[in-house]
C-alpha atoms as a PDB file:
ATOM      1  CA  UNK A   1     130.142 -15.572 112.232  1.00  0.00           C
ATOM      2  CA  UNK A   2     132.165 -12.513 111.280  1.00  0.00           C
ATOM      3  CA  UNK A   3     130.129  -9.569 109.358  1.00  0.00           C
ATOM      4  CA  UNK A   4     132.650  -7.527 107.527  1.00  0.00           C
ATOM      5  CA  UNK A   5     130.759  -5.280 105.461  1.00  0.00           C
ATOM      6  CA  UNK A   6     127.948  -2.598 107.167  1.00  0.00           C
ATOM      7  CA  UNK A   7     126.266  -1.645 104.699  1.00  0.00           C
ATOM      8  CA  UNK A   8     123.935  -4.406 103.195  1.00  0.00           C
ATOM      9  CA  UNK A   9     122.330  -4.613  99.154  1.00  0.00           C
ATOM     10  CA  UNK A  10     119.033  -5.906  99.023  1.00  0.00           C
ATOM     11  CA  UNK A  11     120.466  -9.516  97.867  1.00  0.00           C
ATOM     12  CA  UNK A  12     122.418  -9.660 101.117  1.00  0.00           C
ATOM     13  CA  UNK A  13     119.476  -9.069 103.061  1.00  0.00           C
ATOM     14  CA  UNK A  14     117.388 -11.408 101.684  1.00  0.00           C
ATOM     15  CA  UNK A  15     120.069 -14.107 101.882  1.00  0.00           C
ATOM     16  CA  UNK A  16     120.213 -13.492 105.372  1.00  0.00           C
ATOM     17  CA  UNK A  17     116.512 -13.330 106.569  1.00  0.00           C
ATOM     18  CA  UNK A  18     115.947 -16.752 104.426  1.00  0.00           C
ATOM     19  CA  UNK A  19     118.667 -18.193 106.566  1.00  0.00           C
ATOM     20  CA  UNK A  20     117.129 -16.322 109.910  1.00  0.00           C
ATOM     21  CA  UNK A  21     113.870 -18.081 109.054  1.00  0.00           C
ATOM     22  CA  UNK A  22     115.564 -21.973 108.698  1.00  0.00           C
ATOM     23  CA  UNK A  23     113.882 -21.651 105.189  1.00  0.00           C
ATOM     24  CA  UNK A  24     116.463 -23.565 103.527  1.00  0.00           C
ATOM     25  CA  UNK A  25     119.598 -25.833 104.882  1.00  0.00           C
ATOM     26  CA  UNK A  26     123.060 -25.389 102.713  1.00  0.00           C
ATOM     27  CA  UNK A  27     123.372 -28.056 100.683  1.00  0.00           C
ATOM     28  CA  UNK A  28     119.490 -28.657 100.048  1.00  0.00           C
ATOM     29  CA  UNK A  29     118.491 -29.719  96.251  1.00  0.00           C
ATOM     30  CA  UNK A  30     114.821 -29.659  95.937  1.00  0.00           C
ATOM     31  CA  UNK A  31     113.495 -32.726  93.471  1.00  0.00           C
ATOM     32  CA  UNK A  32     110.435 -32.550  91.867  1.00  0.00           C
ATOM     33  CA  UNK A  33     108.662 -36.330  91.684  1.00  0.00           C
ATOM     34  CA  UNK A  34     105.250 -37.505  90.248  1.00  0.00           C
ATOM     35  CA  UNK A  35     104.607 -40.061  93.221  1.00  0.00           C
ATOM     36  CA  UNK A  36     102.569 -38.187  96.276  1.00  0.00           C
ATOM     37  CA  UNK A  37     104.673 -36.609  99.204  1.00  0.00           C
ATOM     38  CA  UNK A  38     105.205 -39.461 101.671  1.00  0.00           C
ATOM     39  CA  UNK A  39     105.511 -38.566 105.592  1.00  0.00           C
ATOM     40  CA  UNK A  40     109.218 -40.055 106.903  1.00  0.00           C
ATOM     41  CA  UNK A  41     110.705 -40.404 110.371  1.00  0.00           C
ATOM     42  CA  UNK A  42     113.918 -39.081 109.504  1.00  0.00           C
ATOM     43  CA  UNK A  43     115.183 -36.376 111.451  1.00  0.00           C
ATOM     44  CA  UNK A  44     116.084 -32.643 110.182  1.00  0.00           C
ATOM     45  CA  UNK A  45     119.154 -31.447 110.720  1.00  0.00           C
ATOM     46  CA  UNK A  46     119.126 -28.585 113.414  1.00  0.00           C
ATOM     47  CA  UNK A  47     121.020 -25.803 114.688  1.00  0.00           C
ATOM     48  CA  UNK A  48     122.507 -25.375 118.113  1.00  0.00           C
ATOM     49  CA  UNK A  49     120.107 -23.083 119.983  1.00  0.00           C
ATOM     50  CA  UNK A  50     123.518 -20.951 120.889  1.00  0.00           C
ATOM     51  CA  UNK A  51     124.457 -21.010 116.742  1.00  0.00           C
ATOM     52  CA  UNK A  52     120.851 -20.054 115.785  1.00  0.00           C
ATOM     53  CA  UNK A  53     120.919 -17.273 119.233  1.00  0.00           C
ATOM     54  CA  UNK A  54     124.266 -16.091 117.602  1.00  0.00           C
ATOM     55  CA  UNK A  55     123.226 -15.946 113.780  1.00  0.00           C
ATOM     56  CA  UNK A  56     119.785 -13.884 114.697  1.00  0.00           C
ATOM     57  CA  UNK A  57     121.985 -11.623 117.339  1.00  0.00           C
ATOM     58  CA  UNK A  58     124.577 -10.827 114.924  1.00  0.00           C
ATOM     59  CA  UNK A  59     122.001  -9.720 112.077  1.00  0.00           C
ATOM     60  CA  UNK A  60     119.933  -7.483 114.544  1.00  0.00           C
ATOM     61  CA  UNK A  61     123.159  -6.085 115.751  1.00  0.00           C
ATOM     62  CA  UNK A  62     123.799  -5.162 111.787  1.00  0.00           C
ATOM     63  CA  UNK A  63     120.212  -4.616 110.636  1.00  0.00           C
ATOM     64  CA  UNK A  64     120.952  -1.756 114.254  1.00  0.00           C
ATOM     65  CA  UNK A  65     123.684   0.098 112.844  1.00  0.00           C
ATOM     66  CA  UNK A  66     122.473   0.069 108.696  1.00  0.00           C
ATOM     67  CA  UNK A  67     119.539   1.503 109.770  1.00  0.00           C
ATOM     68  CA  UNK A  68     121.510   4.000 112.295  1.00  0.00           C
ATOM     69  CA  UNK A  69     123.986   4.427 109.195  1.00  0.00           C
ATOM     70  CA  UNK A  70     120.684   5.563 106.974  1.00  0.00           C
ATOM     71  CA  UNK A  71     119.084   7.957 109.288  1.00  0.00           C
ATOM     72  CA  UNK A  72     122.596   9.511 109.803  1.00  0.00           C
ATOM     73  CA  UNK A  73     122.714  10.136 106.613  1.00  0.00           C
ATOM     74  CA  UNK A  74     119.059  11.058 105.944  1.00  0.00           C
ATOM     75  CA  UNK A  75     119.161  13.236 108.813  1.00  0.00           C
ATOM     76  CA  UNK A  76     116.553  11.920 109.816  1.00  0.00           C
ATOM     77  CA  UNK A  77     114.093   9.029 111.385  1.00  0.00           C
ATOM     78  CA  UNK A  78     112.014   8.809 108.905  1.00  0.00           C
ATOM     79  CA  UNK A  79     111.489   5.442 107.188  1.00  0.00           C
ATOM     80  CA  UNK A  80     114.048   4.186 109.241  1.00  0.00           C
ATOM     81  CA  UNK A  81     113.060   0.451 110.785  1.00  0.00           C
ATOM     82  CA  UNK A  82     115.536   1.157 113.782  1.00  0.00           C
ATOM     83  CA  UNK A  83     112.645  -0.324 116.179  1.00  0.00           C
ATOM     84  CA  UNK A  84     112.961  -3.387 114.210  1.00  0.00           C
ATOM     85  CA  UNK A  85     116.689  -4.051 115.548  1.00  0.00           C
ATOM     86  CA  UNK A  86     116.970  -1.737 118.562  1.00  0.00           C
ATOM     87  CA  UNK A  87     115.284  -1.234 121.768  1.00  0.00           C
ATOM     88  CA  UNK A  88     115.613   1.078 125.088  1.00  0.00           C
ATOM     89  CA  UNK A  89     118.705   3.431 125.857  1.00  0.00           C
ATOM     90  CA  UNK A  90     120.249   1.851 121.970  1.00  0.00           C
ATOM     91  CA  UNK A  91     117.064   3.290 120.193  1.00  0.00           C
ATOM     92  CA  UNK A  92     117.107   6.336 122.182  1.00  0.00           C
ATOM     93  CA  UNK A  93     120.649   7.239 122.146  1.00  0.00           C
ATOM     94  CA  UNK A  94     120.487   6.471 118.341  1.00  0.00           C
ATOM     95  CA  UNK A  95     117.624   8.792 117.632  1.00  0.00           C
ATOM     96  CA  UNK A  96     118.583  11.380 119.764  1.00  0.00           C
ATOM     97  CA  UNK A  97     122.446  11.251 117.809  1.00  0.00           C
ATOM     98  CA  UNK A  98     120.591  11.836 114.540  1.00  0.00           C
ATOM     99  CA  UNK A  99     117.828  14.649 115.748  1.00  0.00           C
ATOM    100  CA  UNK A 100     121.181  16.566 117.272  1.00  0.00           C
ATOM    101  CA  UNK A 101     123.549  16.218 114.131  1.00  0.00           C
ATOM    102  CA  UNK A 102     120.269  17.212 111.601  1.00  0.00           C
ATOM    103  CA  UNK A 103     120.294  20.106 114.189  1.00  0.00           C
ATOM    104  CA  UNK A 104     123.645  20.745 113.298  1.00  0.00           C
ATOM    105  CA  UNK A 105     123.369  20.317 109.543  1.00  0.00           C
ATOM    106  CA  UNK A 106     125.415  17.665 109.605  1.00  0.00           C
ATOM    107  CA  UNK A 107     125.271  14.169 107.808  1.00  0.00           C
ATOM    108  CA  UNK A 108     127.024  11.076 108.094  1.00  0.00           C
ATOM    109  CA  UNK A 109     128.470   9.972 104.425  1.00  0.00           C
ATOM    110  CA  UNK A 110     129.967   6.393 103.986  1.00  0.00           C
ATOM    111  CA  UNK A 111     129.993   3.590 106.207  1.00  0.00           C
ATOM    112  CA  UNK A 112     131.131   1.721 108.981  1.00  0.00           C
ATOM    113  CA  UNK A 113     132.815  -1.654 108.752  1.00  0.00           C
ATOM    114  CA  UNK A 114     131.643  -3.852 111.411  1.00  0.00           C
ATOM    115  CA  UNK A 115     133.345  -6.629 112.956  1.00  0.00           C
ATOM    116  CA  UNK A 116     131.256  -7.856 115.871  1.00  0.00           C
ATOM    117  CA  UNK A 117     131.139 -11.176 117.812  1.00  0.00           C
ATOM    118  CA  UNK A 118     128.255 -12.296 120.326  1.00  0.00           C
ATOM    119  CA  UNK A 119     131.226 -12.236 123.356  1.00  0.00           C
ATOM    120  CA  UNK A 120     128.150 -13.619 126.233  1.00  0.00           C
ATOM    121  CA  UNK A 121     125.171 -15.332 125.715  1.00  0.00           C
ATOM    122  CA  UNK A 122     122.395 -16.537 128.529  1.00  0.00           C
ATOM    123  CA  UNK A 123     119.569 -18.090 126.908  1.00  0.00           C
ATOM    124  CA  UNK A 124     118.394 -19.711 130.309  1.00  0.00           C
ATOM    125  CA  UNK A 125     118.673 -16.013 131.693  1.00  0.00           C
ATOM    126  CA  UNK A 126     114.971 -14.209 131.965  1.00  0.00           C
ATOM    127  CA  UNK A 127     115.183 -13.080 129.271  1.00  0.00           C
ATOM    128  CA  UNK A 128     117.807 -14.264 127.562  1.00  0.00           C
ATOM    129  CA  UNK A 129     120.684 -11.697 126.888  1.00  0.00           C
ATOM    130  CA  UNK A 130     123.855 -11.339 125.079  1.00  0.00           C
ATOM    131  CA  UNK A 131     126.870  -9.076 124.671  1.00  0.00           C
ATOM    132  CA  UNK A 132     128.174  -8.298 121.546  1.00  0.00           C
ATOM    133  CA  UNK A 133     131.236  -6.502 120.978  1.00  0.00           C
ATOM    134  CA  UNK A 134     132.482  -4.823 118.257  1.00  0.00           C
ATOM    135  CA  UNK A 135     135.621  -3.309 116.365  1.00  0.00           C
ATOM    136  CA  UNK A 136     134.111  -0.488 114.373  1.00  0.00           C
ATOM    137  CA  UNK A 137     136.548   0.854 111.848  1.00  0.00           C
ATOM    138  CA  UNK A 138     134.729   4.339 111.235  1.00  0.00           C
ATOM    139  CA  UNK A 139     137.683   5.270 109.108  1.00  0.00           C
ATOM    140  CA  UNK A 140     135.301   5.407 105.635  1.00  0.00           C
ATOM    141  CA  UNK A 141     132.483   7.197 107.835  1.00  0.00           C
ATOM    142  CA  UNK A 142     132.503  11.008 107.696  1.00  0.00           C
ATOM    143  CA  UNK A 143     130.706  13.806 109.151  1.00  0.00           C
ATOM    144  CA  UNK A 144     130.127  16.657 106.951  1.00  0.00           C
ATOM    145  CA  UNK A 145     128.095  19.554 106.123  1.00  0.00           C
ATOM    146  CA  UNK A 146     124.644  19.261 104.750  1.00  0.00           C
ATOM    147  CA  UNK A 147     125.207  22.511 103.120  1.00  0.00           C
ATOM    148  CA  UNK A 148     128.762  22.804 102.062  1.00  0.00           C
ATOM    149  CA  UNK A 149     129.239  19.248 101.705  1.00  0.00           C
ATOM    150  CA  UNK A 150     132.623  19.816 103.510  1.00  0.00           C
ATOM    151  CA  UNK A 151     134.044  16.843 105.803  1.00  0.00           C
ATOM    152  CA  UNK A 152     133.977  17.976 109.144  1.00  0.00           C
ATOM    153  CA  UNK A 153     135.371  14.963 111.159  1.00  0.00           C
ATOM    154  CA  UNK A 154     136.953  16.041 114.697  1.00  0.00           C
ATOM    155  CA  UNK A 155     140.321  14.501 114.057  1.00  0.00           C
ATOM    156  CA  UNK A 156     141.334  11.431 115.978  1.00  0.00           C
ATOM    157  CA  UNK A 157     144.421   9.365 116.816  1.00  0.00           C
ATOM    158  CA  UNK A 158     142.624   6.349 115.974  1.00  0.00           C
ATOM    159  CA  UNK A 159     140.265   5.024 112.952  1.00  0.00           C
ATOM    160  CA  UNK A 160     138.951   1.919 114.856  1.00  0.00           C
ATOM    161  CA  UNK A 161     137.018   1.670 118.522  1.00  0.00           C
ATOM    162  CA  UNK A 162     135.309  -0.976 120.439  1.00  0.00           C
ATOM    163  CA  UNK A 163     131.638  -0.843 121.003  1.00  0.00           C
ATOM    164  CA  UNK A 164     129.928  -3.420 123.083  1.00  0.00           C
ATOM    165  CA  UNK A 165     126.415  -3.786 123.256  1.00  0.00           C
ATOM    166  CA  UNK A 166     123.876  -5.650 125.315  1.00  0.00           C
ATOM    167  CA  UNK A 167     120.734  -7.709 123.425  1.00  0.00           C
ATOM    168  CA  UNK A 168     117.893  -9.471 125.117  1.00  0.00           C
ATOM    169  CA  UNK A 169     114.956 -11.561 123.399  1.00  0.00           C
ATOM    170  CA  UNK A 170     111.307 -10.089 123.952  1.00  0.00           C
ATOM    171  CA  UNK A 171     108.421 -10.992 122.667  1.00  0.00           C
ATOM    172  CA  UNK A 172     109.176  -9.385 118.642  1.00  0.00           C
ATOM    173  CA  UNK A 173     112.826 -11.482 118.972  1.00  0.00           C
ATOM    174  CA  UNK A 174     115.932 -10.162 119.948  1.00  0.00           C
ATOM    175  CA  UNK A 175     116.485  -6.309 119.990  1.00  0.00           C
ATOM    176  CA  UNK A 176     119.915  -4.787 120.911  1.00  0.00           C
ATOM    177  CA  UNK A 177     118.861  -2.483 124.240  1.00  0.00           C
ATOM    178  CA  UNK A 178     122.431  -0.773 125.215  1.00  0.00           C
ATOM    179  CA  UNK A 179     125.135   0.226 122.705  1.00  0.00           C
ATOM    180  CA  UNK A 180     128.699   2.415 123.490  1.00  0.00           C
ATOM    181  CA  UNK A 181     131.478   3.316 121.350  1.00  0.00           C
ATOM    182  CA  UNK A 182     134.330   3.714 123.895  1.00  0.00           C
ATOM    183  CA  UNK A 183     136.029   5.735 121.509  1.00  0.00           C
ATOM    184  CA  UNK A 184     139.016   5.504 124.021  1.00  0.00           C
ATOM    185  CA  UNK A 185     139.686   2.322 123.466  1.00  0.00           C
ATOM    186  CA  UNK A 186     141.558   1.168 120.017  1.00  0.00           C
ATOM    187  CA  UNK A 187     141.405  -2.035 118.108  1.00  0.00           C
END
């Protein structure tokens, strides 16, 4: 599953928490009969535990950085659902980036665009982990000025860096716990 986009409309996200929750299977027509409901032995299709794993990963690992992407450019934690999506040194490293650039006066304006792939996953591990790692393009993502509204990006020799991050499931479902941008390293 390849997300492109970062930055989510409120269609998108309900599209993709129906699909988290197995609500509906593609291809489904509900049909609408006068004769009672009648109990069957056929099976339901299901997902591979490692698809499913990899679908719910993927949309913590973007529900992580929209909601990093908001505070960045709220300048500020507040209603911000990061600890719905990130966990540990990720949720601290996140809040502590947005409480120093608000110190700053600076915002983050634009977006991201994410390109991130579940690269390990243990689901007999205890608990199960994953890696996921990522090609951010941060070229449309800007720092700037909360007063002047002036882009103050340091310059770079590159628009695009990996980031690889580590998830585990817990008891409120998968959270991403470590994140880095090796901002040394192009893709």
């Amino acid at each position: 599953m390849m997300i492109r986009q970062f930055w989510f409309g409120p269609t998108v996200v309900a599209a993709a928490l129906l699909a988290l929750t197995g609500c509906a299977q593609s291809g489904q027509v509900a049909q609408v009969s006068s004769a009672p409901p009648v109990a069957t032995a056929s099976p339901t299709p299901t997902q591979n535990p490692d698809q499913a794993a990899t679908t719910q990963i993927l949309a913590v690992y973007a529900g992580m950085r929209q909601a990093q992407a908001a505070a960045e450019a709220a300048g500020s934690m507040q209603n911000v659902s990061l600890g719905s999506y990130a966990a540990g040194s990720a949720f601290d490293a996140i809040v502590t980036a947005v409480g120093q650039d608000a110190g700053n006066g600076w915002r983050m304006v634009g977006a991201p665009v994410l390109d991130p792939k579940v690269t390990a996953l243990a689901l007999n591990a205890q608990p199960p982990t994953a890696t996921i790692t990522d090609c951010m393009n941060v070229a449309g993502w800007h720092t700037v000025d909360q007063f002047t509204g002036k882009d103050i990006t340091a310059p770079s020799t590159h628009s695009s860096f990996v980031s690889v991050s580590q998830a585990q499931l817990g008891q409120n479902g998968w959270r991403i716990t470590e994140t880095e941008v090796n901002r040394s390293m192009p893709c």
